[in-house]
Protein backbone atom coordinates (compact mmCIF):
# COMPACT_ATOMS: atom_id res chain seq x y z
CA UNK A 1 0.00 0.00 0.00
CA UNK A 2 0.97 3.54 -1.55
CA UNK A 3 0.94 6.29 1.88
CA UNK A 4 -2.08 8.36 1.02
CA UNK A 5 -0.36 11.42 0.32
CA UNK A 6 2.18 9.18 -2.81
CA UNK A 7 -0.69 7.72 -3.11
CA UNK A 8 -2.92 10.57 -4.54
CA UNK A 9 0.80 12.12 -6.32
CA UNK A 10 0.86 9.36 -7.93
CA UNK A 11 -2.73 8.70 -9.22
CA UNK A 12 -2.47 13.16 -10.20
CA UNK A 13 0.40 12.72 -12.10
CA UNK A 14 -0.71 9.62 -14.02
CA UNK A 15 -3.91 11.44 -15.14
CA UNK A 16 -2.21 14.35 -16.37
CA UNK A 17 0.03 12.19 -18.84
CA UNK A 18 -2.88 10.52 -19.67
CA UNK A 19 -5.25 14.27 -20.55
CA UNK A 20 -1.80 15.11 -22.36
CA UNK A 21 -1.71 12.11 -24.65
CA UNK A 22 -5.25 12.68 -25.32
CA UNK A 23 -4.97 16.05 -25.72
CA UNK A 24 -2.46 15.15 -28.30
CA UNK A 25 -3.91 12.15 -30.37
CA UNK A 26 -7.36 13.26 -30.25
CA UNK A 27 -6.90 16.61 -32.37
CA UNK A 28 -4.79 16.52 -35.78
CA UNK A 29 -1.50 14.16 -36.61
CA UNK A 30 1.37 16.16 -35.87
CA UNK A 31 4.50 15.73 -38.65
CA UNK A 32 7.89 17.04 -38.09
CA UNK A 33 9.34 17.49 -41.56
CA UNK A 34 12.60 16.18 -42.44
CA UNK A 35 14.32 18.04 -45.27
CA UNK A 36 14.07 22.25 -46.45
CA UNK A 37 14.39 21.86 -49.83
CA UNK A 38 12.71 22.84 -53.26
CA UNK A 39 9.41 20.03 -52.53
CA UNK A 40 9.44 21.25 -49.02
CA UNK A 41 9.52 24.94 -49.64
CA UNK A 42 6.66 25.42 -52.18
CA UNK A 43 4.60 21.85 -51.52
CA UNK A 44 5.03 20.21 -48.85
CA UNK A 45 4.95 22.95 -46.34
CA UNK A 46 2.14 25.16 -47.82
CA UNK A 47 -0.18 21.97 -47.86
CA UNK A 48 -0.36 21.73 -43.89
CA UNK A 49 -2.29 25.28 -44.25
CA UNK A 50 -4.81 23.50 -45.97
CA UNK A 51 -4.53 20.33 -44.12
CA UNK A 52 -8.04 19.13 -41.86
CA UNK A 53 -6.15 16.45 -40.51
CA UNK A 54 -2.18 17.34 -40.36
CA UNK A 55 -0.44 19.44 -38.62
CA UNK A 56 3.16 20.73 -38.75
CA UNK A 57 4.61 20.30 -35.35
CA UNK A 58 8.68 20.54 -36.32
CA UNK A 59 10.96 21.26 -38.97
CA UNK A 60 14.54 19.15 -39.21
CA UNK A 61 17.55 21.00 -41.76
CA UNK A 62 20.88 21.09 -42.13
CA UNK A 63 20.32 24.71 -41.70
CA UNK A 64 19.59 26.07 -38.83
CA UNK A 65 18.88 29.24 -39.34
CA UNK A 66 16.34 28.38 -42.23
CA UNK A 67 14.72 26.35 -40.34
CA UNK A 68 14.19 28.83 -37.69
CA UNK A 69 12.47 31.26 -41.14
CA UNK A 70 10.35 28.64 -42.49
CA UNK A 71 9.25 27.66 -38.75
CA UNK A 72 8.12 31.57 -38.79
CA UNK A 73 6.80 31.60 -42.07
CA UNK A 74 4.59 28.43 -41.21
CA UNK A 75 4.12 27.58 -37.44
CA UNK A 76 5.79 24.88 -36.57
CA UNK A 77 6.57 25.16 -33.11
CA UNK A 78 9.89 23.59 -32.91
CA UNK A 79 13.23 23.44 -34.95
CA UNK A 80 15.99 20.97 -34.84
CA UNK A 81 19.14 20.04 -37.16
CA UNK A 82 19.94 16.83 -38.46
CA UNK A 83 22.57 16.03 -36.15
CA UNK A 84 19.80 17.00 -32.91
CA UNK A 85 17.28 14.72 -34.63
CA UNK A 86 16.40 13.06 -31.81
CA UNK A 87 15.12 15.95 -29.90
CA UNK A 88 12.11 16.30 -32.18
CA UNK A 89 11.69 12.34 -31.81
CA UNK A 90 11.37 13.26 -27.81
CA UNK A 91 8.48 15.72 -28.65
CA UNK A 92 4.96 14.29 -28.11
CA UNK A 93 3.72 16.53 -30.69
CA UNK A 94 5.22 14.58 -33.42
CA UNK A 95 3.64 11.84 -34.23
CA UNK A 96 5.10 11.55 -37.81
CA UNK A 97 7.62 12.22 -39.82
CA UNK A 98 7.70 13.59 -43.44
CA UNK A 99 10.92 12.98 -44.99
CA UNK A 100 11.64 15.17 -47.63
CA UNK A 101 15.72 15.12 -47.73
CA UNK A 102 17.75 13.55 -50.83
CA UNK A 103 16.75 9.71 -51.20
CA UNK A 104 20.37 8.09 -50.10
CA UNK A 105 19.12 9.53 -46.42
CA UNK A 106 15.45 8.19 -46.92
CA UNK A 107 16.54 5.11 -44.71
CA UNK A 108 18.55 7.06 -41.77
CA UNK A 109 15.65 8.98 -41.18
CA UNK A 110 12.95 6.15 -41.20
CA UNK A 111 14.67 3.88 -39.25
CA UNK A 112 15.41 6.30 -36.51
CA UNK A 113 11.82 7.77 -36.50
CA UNK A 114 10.34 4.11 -36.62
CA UNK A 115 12.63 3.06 -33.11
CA UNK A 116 11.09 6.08 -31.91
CA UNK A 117 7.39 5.21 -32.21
CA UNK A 118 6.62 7.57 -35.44
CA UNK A 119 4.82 6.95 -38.15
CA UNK A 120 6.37 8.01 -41.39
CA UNK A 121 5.40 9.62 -44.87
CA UNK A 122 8.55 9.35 -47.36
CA UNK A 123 9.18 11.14 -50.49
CA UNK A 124 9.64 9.02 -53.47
CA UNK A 125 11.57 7.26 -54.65
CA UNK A 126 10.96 5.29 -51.05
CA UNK A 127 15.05 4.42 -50.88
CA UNK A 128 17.77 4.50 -53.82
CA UNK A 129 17.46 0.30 -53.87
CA UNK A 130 15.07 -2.22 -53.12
CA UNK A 131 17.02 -3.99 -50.00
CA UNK A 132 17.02 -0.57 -48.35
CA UNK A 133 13.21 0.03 -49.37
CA UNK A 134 12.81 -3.92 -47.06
CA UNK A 135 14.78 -2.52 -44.26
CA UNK A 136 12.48 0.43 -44.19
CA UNK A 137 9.14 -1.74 -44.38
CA UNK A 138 10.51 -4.10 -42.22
CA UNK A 139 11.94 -1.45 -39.66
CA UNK A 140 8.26 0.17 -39.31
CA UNK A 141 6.25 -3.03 -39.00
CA UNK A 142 8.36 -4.14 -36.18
CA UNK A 143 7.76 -0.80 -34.40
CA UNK A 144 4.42 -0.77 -35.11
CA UNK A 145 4.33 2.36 -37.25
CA UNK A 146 2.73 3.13 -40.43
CA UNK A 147 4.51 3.72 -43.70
CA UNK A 148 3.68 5.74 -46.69
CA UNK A 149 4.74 6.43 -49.97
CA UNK A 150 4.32 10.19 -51.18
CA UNK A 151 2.67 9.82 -54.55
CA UNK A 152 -0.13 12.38 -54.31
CA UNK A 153 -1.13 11.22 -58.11
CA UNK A 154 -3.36 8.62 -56.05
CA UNK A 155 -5.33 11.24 -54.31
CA UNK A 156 -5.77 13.85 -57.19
CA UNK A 157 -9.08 13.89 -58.99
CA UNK A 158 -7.85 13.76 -62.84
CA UNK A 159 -6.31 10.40 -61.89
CA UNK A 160 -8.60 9.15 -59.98
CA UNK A 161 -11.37 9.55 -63.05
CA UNK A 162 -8.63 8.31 -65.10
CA UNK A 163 -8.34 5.13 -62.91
CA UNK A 164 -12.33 4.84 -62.57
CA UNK A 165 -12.86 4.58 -66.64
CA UNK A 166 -9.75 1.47 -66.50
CA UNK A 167 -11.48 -0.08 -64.09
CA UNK A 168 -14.57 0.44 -65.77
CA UNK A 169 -13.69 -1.54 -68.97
CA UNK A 170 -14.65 0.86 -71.46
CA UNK A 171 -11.61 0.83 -72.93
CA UNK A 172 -11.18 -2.51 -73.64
CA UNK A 173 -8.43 -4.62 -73.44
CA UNK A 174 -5.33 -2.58 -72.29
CA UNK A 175 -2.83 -2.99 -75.91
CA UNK A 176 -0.34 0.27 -75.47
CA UNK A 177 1.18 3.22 -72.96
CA UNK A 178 2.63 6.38 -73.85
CA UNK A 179 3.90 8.41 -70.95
CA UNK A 180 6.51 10.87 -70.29
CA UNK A 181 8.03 13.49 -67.55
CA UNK A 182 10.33 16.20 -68.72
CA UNK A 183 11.78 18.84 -66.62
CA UNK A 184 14.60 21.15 -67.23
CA UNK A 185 16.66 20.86 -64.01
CA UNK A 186 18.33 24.38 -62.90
CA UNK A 187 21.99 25.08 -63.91
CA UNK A 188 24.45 24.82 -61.28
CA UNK A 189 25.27 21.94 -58.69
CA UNK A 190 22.51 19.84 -57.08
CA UNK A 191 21.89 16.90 -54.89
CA UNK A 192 20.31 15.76 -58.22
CA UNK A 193 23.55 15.00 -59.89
CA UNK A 194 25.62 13.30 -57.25
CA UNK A 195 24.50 9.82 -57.82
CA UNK A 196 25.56 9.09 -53.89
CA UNK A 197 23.00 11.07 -52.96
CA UNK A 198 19.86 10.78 -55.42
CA UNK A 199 20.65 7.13 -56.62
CA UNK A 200 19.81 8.15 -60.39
CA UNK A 201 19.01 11.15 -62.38
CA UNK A 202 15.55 11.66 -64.35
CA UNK A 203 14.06 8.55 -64.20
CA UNK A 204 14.49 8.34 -60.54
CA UNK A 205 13.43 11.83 -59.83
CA UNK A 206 10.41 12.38 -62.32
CA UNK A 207 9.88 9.01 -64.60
CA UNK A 208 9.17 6.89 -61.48
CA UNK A 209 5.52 9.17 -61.81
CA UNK A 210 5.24 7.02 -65.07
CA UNK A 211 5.92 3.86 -63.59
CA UNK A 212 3.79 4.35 -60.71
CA UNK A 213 1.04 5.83 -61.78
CA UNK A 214 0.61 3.06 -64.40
CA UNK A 215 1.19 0.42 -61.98
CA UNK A 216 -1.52 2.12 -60.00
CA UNK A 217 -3.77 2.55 -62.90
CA UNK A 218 -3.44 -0.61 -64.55
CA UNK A 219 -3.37 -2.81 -61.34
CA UNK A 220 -0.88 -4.53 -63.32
CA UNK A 221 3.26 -5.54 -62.64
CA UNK A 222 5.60 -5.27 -65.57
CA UNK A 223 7.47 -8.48 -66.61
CA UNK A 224 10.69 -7.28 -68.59
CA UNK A 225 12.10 -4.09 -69.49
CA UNK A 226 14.76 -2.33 -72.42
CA UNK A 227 15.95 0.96 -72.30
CA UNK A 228 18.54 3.49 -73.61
CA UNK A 229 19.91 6.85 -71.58
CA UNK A 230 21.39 9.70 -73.32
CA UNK A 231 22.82 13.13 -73.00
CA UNK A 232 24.10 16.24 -75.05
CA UNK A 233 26.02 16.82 -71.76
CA UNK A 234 28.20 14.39 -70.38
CA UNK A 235 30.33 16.83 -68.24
CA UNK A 236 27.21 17.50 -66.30
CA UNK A 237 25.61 14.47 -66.41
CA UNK A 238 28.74 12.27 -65.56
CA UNK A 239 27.07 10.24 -62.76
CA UNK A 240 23.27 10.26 -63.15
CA UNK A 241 21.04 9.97 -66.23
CA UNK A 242 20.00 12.74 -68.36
CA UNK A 243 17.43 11.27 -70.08
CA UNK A 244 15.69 8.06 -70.33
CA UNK A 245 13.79 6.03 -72.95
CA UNK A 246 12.12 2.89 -71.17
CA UNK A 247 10.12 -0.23 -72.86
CA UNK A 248 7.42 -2.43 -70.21
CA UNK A 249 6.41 -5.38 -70.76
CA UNK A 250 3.10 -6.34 -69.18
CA UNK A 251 1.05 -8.96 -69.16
CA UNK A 252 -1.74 -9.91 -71.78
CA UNK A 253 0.14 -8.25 -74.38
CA UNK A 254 0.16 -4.62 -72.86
CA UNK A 255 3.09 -2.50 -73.47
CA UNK A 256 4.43 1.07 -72.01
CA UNK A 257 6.84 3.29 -73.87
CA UNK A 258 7.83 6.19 -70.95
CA UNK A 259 10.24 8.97 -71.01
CA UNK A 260 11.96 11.54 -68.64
CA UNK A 261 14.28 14.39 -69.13
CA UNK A 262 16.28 16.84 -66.72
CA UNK A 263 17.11 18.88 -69.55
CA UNK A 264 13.63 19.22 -71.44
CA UNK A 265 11.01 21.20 -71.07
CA UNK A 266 8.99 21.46 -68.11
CA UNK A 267 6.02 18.87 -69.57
CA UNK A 268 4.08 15.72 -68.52
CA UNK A 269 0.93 13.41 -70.23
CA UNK A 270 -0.17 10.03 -70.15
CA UNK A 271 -1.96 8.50 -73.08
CA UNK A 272 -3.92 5.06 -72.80
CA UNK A 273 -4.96 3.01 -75.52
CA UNK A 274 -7.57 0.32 -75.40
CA UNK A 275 -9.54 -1.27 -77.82
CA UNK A 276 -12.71 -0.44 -77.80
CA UNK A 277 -11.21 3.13 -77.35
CA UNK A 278 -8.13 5.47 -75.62
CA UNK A 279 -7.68 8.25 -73.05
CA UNK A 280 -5.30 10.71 -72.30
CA UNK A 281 -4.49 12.85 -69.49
CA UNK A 282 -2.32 16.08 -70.43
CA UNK A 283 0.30 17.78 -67.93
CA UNK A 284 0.06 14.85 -66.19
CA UNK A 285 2.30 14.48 -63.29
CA UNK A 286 2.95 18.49 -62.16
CA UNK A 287 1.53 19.39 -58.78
CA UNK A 288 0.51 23.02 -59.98
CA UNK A 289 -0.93 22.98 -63.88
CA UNK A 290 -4.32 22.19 -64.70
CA UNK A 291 -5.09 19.15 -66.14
CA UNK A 292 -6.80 17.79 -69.39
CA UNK A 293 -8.60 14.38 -69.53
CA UNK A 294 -9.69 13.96 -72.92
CA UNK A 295 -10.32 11.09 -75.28
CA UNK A 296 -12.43 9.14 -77.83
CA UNK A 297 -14.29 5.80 -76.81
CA UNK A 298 -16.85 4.28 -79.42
CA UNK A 299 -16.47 7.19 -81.70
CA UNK A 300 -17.62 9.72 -78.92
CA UNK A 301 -15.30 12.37 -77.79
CA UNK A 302 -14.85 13.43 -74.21
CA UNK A 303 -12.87 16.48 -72.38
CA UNK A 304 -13.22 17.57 -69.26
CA UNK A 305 -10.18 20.24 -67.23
CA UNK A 306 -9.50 20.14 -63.76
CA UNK A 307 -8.51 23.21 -61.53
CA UNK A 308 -4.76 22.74 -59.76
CA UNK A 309 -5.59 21.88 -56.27
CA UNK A 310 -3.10 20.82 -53.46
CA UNK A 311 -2.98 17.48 -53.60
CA UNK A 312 0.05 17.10 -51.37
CA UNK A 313 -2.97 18.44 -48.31
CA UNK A 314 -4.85 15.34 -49.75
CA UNK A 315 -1.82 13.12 -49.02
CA UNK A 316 -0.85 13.84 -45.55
CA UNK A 317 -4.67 13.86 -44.40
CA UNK A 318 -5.07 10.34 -46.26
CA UNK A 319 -2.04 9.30 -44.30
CA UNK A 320 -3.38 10.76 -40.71
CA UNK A 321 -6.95 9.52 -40.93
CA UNK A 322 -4.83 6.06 -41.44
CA UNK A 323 -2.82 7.05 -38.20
CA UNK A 324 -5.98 8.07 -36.50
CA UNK A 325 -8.15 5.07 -37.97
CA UNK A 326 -5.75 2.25 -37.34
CA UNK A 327 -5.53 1.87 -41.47
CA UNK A 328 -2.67 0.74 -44.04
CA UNK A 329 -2.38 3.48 -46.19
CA UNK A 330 -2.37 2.90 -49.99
CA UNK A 331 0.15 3.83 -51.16
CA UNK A 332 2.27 2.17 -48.86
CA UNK A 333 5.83 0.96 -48.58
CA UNK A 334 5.30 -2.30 -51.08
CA UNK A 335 4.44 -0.14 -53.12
CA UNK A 336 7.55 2.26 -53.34
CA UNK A 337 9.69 -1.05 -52.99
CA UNK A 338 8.14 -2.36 -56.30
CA UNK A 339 8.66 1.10 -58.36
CA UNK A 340 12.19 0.82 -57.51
CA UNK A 341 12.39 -2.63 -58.74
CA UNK A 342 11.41 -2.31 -61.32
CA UNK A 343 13.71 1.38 -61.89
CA UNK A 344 16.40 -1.48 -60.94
CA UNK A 345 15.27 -3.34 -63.74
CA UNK A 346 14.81 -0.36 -66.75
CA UNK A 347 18.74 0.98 -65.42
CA UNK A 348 20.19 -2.68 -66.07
CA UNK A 349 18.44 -2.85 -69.53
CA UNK A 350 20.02 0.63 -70.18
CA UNK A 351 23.48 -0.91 -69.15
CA UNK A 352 23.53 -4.13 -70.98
CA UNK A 353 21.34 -2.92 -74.04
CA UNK A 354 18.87 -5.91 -73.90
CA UNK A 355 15.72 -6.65 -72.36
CA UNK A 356 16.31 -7.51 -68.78
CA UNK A 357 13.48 -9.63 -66.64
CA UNK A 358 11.56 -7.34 -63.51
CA UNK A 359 11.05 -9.19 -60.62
CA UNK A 360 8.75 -7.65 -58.36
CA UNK A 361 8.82 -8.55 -54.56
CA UNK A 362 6.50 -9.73 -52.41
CA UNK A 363 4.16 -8.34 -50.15
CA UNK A 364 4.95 -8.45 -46.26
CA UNK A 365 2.42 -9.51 -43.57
């Protein structure tokens, strides 16, 4: 028996952690975000202001001091730098983690955050190969933490439609893809081009939204792929790809041809054929253009545009009502694992200059 006086300390004390946890959990998910960068700056960060769910509760840079500016600029109530991680993983108001730093530290960041009990949203590509993308899954199943792959293509409307008339059949049978991502990739050095840190060049960085998105689409895993990289600037483009000129192979006789540029023109579409008809979706894969869906099935034409929207606010709340609900999110870690199989697969086609088999990996339970 507990003296009456411990006693009651003890039974005061215990209820206030408890109306502090609740306090916490029951209101929005609170994400510290890992990484200041471009995505962070004018995406990432701006979509918490629009966010029902989310809420920005830290901000973790290399830079200190813009960290402390952006923590102004947006509310986040705390700052830390990379090397003081772990005193945002102490905070109680971070629940997850949004890591938004270059890929090759994807798996640091998500294994610490996972030991700590947070639940984590990753940029994509999930890791630079697939046996990091495992430790990653692995790492937050065993800590009981959620794990989420940031493609916001699976929450934006255009897509979704786009996804709803595949699934519908109206199409037909599924006989050819044309996709491609092209972005002109400022002058000067970047984490981009230092294949130690990004793991690839353009088809890491923008063609994985072909692969995905027709993965996603399609509900279908390629079985080979060729390919063939170029540039006009070697000097530049010494250690990552410039562009990139991929071939799937799917099953039933379905087959993508995808493209992706750093030194192109900013442009992006997605054109499906089928045979009973096709559909295309124009500027594609940008987070801020508006969108054309437009196509021809049975000899009658359809168009409809669609608004830019923040669909990275759609993400994180997708990911917190999982957090909140006790729910996998979709798209979740398998998923980035596969799309970086099969990116594996298109760079060792590339290299050998033949078709090279995909294998895709298995599911965890």
């Amino acid at each position: 028996m507990f003296p009456v006086r411990e006693s009651c300390g003890l039974w005061l004390s215990a209820a206030k952690k408890f109306e502090g946890n609740f306090m916490v959990r029951s209101k929005r998910v609170g994400y510290a975000v890992i990484g200041l960068g471009h995505i962070s700056q004018r995406a990432i960060l701006p979509g918490f202001r629009n966010a029902k769910r989310s809420k920005l509760a830290a901000l973790v840079s290399g830079d200190a001091e813009k960290a402390k500016f952006l923590a102004a600029k947006f509310g986040a109530g705390q700052t830390c730098t990379y090397n003081a991680f772990d005193e945002c993983l102490r905070n109680p108001r971070v629940e997850a983690v949004y890591i938004a730093t270059p890929n090759s530290r994807h798996l640091e960041f998500a294994l610490r955050a996972a030991q700590a009990g947070k639940h984590v949203l990753c940029e994509k590509p999930l890791a630079i190969t697939v046996s990091e993308c495992r430790q990653m899954i692995e790492a937050c199943a065993r800590n009981g933490v959620k794990l989420m792959t940031a493609y916001r293509k699976h929450f934006e409307p255009s897509a979704l439609e786009f996804k709803e008339l595949i699934d519908s059949g109206k199409l037909g049978r599924l006989k050819i893809i044309h996709t491609a991502f092209t972005i002109s990739l400022p002058s000067g050095d970047s984490w981009h081009l230092k294949h130690h840190l990004a793991g690839g060049g353009s088809l890491v960085d923008v063609g994985i939204y072909c692969i995905n998105t027709v993965r996603w689409l399609t509900g279908l895993e390629p079985v080979e792929a060729q390919a063939y990289s170029w540039t006009a600037d070697p000097a530049r483009f010494s250690e990552v790809d410039d562009n990139m000129s991929f071939q799937l192979k799917f099953p039933g006789g379905l087959y993508l041809q995808g493209s992706s540029s750093f030194t192109a023109a900013k442009a992006s579409f997605l054109q499906v054929h089928g045979e009973k008809g096709w559909a295309a979706l124009d500027r594609a894969y940008a987070y801020n253009e508006e969108r054309r869906f437009f196509g021809k099935i049975a000899g009658e034409w359809f168009e409809k545009k669609f608004k830019p929207l923040d669909e990275f606010c759609l993400e994180l709340d997708h990911f917190s009502e999982c957090i909140r609900e006790n729910r996998d999110p979709l798209p979740d870690g398998v998923t980035g694992m596969r799309d970086v199989a099969v990116i594996e697969a298109i760079y060792e086609a590339a290299k050998q200059n033949r078709a090279v088999g995909i294998h895709i990996p298995a599911g965890f339970k």
